[in-house]
PDB file of N, CA and C in Angstrom:
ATOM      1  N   UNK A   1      45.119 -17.584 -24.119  1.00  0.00           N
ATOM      2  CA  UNK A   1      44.519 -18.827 -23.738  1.00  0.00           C
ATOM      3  C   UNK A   1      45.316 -19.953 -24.390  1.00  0.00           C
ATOM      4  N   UNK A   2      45.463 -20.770 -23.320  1.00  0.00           N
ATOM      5  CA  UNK A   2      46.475 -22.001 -24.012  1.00  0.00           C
ATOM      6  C   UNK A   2      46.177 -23.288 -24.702  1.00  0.00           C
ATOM      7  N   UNK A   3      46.440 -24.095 -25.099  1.00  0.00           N
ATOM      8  CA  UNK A   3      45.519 -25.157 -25.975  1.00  0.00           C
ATOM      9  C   UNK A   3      46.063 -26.620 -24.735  1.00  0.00           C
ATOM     10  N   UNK A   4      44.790 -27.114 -24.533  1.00  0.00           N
ATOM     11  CA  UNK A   4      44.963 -27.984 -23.266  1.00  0.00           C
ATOM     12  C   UNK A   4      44.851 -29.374 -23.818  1.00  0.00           C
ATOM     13  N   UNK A   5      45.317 -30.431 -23.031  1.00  0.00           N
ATOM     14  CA  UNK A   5      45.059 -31.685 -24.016  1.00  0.00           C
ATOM     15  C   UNK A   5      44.116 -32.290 -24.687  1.00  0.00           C
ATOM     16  N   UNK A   6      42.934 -31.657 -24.131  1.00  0.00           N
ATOM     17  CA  UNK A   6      41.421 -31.844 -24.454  1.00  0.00           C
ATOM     18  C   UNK A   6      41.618 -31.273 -25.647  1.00  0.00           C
ATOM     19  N   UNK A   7      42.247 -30.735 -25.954  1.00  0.00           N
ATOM     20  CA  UNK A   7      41.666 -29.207 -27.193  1.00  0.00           C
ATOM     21  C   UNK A   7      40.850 -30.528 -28.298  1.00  0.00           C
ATOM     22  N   UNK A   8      39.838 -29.942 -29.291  1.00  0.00           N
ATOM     23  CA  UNK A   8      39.631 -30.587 -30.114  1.00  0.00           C
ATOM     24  C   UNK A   8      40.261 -30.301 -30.776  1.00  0.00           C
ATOM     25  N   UNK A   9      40.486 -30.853 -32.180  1.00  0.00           N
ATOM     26  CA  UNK A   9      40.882 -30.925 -33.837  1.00  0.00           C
ATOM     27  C   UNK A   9      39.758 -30.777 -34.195  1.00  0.00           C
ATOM     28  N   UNK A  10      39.708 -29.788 -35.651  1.00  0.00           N
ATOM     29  CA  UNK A  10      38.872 -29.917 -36.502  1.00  0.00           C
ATOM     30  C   UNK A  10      39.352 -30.369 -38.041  1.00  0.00           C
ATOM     31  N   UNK A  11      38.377 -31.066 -38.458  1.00  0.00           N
ATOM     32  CA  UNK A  11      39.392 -31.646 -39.845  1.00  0.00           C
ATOM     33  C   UNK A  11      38.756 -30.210 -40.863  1.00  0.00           C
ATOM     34  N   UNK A  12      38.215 -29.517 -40.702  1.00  0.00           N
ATOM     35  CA  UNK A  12      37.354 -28.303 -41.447  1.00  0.00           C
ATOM     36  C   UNK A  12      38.669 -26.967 -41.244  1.00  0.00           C
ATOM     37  N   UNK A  13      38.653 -26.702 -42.540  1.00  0.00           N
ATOM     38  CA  UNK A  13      40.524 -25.607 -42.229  1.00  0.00           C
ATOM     39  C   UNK A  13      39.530 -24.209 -41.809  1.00  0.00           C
ATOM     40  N   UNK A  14      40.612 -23.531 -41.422  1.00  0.00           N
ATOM     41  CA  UNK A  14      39.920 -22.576 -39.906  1.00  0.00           C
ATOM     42  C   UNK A  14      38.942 -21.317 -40.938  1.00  0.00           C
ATOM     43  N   UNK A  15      39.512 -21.408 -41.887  1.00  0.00           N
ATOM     44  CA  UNK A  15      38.796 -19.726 -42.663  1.00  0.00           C
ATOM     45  C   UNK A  15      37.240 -20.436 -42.905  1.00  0.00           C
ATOM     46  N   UNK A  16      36.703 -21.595 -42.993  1.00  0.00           N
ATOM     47  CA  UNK A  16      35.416 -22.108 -42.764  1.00  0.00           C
ATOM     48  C   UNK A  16      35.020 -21.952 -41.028  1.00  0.00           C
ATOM     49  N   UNK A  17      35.633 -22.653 -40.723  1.00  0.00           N
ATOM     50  CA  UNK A  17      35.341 -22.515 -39.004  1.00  0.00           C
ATOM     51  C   UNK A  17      35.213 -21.444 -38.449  1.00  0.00           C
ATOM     52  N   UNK A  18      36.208 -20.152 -38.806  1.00  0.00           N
ATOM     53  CA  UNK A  18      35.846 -19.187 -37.723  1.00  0.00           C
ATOM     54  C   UNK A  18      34.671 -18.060 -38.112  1.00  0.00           C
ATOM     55  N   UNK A  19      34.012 -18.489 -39.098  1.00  0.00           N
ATOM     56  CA  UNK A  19      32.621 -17.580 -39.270  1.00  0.00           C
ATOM     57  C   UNK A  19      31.266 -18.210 -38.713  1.00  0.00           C
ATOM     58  N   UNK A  20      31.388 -19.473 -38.645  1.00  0.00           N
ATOM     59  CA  UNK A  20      30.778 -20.559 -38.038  1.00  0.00           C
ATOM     60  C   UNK A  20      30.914 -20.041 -36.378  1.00  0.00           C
ATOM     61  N   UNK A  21      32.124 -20.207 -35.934  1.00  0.00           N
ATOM     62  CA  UNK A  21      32.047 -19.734 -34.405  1.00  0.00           C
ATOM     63  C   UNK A  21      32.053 -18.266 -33.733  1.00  0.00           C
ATOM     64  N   UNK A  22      32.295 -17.315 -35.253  1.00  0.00           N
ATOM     65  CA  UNK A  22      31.850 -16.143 -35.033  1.00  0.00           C
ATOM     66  C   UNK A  22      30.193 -15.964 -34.879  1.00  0.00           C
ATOM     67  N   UNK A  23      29.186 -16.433 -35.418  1.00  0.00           N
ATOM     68  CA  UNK A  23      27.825 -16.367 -36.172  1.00  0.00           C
ATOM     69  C   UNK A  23      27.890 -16.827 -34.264  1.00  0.00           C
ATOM     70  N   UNK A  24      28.075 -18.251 -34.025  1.00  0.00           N
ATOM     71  CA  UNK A  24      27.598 -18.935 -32.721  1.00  0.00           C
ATOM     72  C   UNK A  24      27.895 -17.745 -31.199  1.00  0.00           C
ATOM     73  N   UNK A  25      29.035 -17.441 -31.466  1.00  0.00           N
ATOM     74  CA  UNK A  25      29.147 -16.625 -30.527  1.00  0.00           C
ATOM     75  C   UNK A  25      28.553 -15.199 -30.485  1.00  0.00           C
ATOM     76  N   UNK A  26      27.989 -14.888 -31.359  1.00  0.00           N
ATOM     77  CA  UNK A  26      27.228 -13.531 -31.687  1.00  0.00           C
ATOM     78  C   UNK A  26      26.166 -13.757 -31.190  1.00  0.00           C
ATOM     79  N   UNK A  27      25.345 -14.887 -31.778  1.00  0.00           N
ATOM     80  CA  UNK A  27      23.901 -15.636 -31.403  1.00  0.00           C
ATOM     81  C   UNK A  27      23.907 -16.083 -29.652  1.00  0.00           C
ATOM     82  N   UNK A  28      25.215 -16.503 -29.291  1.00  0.00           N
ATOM     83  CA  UNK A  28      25.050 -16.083 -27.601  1.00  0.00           C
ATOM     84  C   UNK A  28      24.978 -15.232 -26.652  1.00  0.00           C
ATOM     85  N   UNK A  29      25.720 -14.448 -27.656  1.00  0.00           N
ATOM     86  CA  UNK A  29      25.983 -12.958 -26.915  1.00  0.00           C
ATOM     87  C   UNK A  29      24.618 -12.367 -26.704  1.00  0.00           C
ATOM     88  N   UNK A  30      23.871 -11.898 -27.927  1.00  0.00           N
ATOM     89  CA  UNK A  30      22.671 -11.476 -28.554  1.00  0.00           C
ATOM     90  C   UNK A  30      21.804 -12.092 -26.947  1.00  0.00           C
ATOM     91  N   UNK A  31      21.672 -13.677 -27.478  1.00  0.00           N
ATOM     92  CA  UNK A  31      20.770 -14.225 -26.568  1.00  0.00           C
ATOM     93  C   UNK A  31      20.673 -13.565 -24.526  1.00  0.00           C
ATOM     94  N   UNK A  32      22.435 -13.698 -24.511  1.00  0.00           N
ATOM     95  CA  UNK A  32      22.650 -13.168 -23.346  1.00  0.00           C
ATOM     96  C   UNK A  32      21.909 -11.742 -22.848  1.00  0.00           C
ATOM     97  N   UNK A  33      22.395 -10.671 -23.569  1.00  0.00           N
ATOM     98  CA  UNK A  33      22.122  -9.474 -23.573  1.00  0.00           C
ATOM     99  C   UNK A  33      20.667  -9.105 -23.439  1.00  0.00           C
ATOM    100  N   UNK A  34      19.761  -9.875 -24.500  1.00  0.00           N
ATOM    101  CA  UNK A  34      18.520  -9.685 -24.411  1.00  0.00           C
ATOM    102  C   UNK A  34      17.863 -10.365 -22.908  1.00  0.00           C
ATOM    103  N   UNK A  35      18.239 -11.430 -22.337  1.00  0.00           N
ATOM    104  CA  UNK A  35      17.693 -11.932 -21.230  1.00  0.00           C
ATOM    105  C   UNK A  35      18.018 -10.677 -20.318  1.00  0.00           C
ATOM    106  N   UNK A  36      19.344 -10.289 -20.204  1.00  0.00           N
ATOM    107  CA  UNK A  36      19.490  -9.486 -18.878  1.00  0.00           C
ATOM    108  C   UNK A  36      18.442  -8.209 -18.984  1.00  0.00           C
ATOM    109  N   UNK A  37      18.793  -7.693 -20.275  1.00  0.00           N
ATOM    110  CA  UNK A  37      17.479  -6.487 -20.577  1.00  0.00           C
ATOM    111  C   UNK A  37      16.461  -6.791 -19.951  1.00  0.00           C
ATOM    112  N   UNK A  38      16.057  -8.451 -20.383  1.00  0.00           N
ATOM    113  CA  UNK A  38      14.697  -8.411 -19.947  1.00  0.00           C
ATOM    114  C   UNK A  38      14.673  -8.441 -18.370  1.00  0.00           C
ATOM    115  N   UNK A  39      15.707  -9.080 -17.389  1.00  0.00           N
ATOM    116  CA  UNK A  39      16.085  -9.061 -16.043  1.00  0.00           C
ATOM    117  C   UNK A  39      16.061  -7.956 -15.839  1.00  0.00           C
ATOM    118  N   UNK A  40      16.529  -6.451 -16.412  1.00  0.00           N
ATOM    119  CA  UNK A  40      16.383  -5.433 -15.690  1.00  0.00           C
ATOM    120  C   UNK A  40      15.457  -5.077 -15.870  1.00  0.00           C
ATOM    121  N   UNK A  41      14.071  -5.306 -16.843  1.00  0.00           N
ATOM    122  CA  UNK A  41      13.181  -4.402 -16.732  1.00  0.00           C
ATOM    123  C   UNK A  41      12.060  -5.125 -15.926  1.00  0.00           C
ATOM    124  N   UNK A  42      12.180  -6.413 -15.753  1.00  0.00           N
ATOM    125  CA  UNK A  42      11.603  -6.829 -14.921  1.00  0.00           C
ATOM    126  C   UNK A  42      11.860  -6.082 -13.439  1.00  0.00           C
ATOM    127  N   UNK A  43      12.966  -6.576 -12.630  1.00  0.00           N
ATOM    128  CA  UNK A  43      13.758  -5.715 -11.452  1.00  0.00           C
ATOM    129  C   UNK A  43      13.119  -4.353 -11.322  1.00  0.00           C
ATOM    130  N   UNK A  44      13.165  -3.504 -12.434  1.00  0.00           N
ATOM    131  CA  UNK A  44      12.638  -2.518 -11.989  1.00  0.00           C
ATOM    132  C   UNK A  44      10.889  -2.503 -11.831  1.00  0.00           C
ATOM    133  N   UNK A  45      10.294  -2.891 -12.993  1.00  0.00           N
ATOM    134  CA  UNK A  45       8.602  -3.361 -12.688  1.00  0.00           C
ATOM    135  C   UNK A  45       8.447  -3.773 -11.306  1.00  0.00           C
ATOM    136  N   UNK A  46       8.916  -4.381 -10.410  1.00  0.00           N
ATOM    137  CA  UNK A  46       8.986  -5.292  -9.019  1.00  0.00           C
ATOM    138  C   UNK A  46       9.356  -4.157  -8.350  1.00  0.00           C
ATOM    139  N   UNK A  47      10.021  -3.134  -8.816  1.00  0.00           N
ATOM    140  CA  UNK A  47      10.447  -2.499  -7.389  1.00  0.00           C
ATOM    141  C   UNK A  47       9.598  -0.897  -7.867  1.00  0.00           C
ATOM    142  N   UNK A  48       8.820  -1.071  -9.023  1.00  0.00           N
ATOM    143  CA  UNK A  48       8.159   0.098  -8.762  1.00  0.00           C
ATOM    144  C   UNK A  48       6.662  -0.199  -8.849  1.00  0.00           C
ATOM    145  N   UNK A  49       6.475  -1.649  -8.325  1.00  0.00           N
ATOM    146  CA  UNK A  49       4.997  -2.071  -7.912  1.00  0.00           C
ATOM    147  C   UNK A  49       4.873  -1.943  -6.414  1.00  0.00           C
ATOM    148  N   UNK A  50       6.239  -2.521  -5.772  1.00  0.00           N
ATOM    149  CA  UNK A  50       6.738  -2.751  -4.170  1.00  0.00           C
ATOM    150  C   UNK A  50       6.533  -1.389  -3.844  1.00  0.00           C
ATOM    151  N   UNK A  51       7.039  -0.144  -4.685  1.00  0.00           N
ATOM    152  CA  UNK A  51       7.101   0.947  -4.123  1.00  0.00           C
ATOM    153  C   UNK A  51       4.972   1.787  -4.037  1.00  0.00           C
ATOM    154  N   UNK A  52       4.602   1.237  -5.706  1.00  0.00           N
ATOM    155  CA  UNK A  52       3.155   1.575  -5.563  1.00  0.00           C
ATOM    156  C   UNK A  52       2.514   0.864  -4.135  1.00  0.00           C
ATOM    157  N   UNK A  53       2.449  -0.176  -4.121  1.00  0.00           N
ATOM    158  CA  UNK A  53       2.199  -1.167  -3.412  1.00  0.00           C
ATOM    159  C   UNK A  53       2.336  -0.034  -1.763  1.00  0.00           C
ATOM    160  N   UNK A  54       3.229   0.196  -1.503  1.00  0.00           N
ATOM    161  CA  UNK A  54       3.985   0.411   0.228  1.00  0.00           C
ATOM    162  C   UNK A  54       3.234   1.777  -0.309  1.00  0.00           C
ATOM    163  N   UNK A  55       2.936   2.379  -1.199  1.00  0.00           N
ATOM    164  CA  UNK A  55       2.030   3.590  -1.061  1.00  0.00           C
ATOM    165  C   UNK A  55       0.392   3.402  -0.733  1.00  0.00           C
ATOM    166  N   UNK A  56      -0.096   2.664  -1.593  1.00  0.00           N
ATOM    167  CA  UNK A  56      -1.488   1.857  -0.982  1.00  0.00           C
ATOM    168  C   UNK A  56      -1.797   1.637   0.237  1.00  0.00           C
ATOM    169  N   UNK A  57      -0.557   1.052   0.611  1.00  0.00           N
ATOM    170  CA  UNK A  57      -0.863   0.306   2.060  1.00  0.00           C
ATOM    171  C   UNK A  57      -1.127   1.792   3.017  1.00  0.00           C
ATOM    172  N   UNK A  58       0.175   2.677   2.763  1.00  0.00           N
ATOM    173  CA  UNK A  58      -0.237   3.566   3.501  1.00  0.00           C
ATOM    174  C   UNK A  58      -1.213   4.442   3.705  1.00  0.00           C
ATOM    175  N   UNK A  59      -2.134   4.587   2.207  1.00  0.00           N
ATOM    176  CA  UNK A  59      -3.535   4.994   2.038  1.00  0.00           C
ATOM    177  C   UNK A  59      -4.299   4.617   2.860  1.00  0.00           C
ATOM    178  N   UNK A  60      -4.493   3.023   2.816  1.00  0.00           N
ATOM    179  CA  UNK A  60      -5.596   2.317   3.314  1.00  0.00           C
ATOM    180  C   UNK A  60      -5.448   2.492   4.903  1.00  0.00           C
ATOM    181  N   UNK A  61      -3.987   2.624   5.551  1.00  0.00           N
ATOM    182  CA  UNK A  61      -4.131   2.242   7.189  1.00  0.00           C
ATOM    183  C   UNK A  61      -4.156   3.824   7.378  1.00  0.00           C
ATOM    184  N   UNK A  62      -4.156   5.005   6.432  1.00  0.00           N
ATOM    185  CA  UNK A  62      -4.933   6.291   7.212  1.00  0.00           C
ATOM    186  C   UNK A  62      -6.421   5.953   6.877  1.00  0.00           C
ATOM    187  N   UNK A  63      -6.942   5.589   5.838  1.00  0.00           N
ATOM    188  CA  UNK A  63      -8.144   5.762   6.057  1.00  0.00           C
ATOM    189  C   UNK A  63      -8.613   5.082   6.878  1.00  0.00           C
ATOM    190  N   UNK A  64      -7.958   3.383   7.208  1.00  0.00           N
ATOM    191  CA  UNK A  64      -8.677   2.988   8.483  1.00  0.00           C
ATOM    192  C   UNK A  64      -8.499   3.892   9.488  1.00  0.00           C
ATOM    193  N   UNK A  65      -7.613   4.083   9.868  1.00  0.00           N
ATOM    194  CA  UNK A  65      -7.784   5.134  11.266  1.00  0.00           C
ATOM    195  C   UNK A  65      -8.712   6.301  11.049  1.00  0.00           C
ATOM    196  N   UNK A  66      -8.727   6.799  10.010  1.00  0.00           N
ATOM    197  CA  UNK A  66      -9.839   8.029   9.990  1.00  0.00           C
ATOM    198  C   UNK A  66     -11.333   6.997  10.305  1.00  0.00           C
ATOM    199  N   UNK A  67     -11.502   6.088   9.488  1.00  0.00           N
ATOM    200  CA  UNK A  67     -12.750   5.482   9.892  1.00  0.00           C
ATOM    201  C   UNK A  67     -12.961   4.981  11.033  1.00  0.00           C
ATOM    202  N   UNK A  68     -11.954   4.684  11.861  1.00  0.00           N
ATOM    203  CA  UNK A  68     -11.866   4.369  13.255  1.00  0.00           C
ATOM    204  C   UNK A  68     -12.475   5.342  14.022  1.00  0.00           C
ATOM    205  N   UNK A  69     -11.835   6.464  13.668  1.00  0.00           N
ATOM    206  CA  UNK A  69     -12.053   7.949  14.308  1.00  0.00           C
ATOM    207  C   UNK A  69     -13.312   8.364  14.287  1.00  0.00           C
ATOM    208  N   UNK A  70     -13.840   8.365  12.819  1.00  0.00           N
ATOM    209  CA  UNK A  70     -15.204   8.568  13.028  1.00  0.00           C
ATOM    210  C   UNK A  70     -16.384   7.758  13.333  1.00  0.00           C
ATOM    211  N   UNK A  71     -16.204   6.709  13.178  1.00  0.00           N
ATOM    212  CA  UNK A  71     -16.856   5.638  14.439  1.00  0.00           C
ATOM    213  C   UNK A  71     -16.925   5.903  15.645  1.00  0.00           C
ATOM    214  N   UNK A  72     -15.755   6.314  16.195  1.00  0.00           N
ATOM    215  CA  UNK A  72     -15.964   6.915  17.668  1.00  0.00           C
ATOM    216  C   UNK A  72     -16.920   8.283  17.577  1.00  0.00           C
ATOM    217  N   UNK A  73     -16.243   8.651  17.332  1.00  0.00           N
ATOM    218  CA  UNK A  73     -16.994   9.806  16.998  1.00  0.00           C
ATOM    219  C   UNK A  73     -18.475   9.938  17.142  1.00  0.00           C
ATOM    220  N   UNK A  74     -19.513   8.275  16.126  1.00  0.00           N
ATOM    221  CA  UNK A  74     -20.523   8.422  15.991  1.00  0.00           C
ATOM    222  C   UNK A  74     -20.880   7.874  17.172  1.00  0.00           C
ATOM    223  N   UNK A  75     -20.378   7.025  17.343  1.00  0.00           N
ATOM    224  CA  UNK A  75     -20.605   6.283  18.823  1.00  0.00           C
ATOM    225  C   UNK A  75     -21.084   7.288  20.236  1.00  0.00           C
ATOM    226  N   UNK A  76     -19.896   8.130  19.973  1.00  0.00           N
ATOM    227  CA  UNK A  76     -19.880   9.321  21.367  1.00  0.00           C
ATOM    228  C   UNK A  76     -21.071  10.061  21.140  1.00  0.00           C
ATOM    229  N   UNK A  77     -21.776  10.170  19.732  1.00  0.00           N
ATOM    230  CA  UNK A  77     -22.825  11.124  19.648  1.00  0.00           C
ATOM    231  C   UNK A  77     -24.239  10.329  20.121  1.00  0.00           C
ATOM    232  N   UNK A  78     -24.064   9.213  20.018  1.00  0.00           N
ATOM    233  CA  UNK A  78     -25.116   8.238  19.958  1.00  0.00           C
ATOM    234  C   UNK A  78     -25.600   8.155  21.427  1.00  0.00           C
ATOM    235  N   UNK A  79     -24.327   8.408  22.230  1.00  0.00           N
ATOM    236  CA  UNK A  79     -24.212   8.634  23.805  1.00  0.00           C
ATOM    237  C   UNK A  79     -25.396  10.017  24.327  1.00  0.00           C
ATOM    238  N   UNK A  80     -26.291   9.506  25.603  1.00  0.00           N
ATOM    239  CA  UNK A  80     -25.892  10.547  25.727  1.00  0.00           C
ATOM    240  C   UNK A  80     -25.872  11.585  26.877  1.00  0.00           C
ATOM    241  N   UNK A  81     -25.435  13.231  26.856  1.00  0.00           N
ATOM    242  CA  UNK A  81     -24.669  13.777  27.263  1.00  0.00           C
ATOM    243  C   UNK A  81     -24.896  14.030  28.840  1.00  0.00           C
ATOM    244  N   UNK A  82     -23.517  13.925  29.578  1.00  0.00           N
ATOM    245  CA  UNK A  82     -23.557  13.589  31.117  1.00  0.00           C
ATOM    246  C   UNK A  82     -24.481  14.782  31.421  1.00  0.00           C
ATOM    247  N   UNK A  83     -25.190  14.375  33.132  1.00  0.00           N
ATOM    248  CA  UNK A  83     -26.213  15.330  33.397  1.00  0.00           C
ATOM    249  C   UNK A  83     -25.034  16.456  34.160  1.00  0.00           C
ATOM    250  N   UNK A  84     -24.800  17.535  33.981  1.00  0.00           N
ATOM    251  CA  UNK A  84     -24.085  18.617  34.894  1.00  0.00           C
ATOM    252  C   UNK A  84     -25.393  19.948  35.271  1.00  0.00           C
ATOM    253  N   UNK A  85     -24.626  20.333  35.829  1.00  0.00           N
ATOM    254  CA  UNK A  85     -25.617  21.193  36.781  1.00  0.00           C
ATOM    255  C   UNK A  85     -26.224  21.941  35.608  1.00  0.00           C
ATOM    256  N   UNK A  86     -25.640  22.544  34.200  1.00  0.00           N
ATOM    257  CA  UNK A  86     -26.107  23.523  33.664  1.00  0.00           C
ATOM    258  C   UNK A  86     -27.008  22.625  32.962  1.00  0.00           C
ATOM    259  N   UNK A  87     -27.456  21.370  32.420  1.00  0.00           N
ATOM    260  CA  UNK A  87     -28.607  20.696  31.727  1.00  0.00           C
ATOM    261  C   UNK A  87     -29.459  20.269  32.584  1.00  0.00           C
ATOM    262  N   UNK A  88     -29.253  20.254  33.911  1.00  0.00           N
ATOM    263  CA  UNK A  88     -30.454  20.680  35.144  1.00  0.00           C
ATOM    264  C   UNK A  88     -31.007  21.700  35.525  1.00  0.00           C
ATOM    265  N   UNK A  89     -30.635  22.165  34.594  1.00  0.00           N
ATOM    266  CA  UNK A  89     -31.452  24.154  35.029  1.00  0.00           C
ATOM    267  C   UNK A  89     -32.649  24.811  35.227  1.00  0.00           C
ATOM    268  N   UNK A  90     -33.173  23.778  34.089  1.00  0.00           N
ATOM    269  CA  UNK A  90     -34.411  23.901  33.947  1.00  0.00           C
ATOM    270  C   UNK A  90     -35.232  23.443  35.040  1.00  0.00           C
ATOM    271  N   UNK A  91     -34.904  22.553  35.672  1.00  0.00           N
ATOM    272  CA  UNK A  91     -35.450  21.488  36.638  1.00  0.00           C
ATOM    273  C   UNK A  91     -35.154  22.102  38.034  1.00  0.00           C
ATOM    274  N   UNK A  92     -34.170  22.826  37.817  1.00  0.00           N
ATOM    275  CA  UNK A  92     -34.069  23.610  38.843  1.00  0.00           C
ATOM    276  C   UNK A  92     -35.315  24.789  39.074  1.00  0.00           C
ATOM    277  N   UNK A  93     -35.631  25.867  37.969  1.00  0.00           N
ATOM    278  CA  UNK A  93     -35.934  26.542  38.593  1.00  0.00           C
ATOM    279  C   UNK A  93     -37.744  26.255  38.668  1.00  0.00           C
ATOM    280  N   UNK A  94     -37.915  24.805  38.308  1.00  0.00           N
ATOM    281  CA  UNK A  94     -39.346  24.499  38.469  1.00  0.00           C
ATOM    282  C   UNK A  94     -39.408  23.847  39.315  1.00  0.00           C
ATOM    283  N   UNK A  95     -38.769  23.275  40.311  1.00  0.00           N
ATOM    284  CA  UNK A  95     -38.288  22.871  41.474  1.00  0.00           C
ATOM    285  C   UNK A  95     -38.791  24.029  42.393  1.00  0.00           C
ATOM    286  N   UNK A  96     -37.768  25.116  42.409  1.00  0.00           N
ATOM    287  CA  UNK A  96     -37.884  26.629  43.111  1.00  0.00           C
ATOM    288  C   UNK A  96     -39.576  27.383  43.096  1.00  0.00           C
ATOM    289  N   UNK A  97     -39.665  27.309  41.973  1.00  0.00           N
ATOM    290  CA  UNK A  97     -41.144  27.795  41.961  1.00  0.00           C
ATOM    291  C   UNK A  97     -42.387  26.631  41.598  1.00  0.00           C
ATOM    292  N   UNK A  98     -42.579  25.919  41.997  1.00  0.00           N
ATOM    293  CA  UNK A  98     -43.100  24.701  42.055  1.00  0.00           C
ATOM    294  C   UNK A  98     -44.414  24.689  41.039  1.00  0.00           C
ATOM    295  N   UNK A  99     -43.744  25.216  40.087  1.00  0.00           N
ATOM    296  CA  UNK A  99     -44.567  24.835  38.633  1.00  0.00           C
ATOM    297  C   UNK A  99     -44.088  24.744  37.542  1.00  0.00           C
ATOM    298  N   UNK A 100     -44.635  24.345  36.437  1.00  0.00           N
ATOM    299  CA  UNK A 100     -44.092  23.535  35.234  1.00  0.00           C
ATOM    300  C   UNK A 100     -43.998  25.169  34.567  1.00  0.00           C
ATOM    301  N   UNK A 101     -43.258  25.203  33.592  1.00  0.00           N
ATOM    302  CA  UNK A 101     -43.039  26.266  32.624  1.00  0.00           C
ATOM    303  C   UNK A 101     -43.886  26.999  31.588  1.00  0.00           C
ATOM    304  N   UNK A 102     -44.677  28.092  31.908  1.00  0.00           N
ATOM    305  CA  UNK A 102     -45.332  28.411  30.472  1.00  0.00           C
ATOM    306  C   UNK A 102     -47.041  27.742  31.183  1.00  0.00           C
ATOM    307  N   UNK A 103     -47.360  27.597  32.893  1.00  0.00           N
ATOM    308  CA  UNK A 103     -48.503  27.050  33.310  1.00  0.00           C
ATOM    309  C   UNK A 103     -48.422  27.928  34.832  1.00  0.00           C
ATOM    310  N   UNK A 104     -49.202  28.562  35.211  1.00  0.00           N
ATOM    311  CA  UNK A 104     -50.022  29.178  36.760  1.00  0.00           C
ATOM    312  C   UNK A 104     -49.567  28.368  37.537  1.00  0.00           C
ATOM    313  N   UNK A 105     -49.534  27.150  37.322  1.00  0.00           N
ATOM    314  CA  UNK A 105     -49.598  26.108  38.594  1.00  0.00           C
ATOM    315  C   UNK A 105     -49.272  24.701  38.580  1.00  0.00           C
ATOM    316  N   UNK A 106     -48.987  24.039  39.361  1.00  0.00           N
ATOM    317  CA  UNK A 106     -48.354  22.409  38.992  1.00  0.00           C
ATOM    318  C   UNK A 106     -49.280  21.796  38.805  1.00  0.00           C
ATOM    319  N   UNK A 107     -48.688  20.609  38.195  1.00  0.00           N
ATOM    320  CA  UNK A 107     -49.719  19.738  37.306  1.00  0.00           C
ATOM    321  C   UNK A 107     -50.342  18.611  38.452  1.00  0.00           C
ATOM    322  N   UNK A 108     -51.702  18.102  38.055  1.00  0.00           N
ATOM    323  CA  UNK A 108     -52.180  16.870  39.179  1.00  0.00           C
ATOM    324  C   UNK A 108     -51.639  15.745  38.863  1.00  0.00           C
TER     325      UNK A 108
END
């Protein structure tokens, strides 16, 4: 590194000075080092909340769909079930013999 016209002078002779700018440059370094530490452990906290986080989410949108599911579900039971020939059966064969079930004869 070359000495530019700017350079300062110090009137302080250098075996004082360079423990002075050793101490300063240690105390930056130090300072430096510890921020980035703290930058990486932050970085990682953020990306292993993002990652908890994108796991949650995926919890919650199965259980909505399961709760979706069984909503229908209760819904369809709540329904109810179409008339087909075999839940007319009964009606059929008191129809055929023109009396009620478990009685001699039809009712007045």
């Amino acid at each position: 590194m070359g000495l530019t016209a700017n350079a300062k002078t110090y009137r302080s002779p250098d075996y004082k000075l360079l423990p002075f700018f050793n101490r300063s440059r240690d105390g930056w370094k130090a300072k430096a080092q510890a921020r980035n530490l703290r930058i990486k452990r932050l970085k990682n906290r953020v990306a292993a909340l993002e990652e908890s986080r994108g796991k949650w989410k995926e919890k919650a949108r199965a259980y909505e769909s399961r709760i979706a599911a069984l909503e229908e579900d209760i819904e369809e039971q709540k329904r109810p079930p179409p008339l087909t020939h075999l839940s007319l059966l009964p009606f059929r064969r008191f129809w055929r013999r023109r009396r009620w079930p478990g009685t001699s004869s039809r009712p007045n």
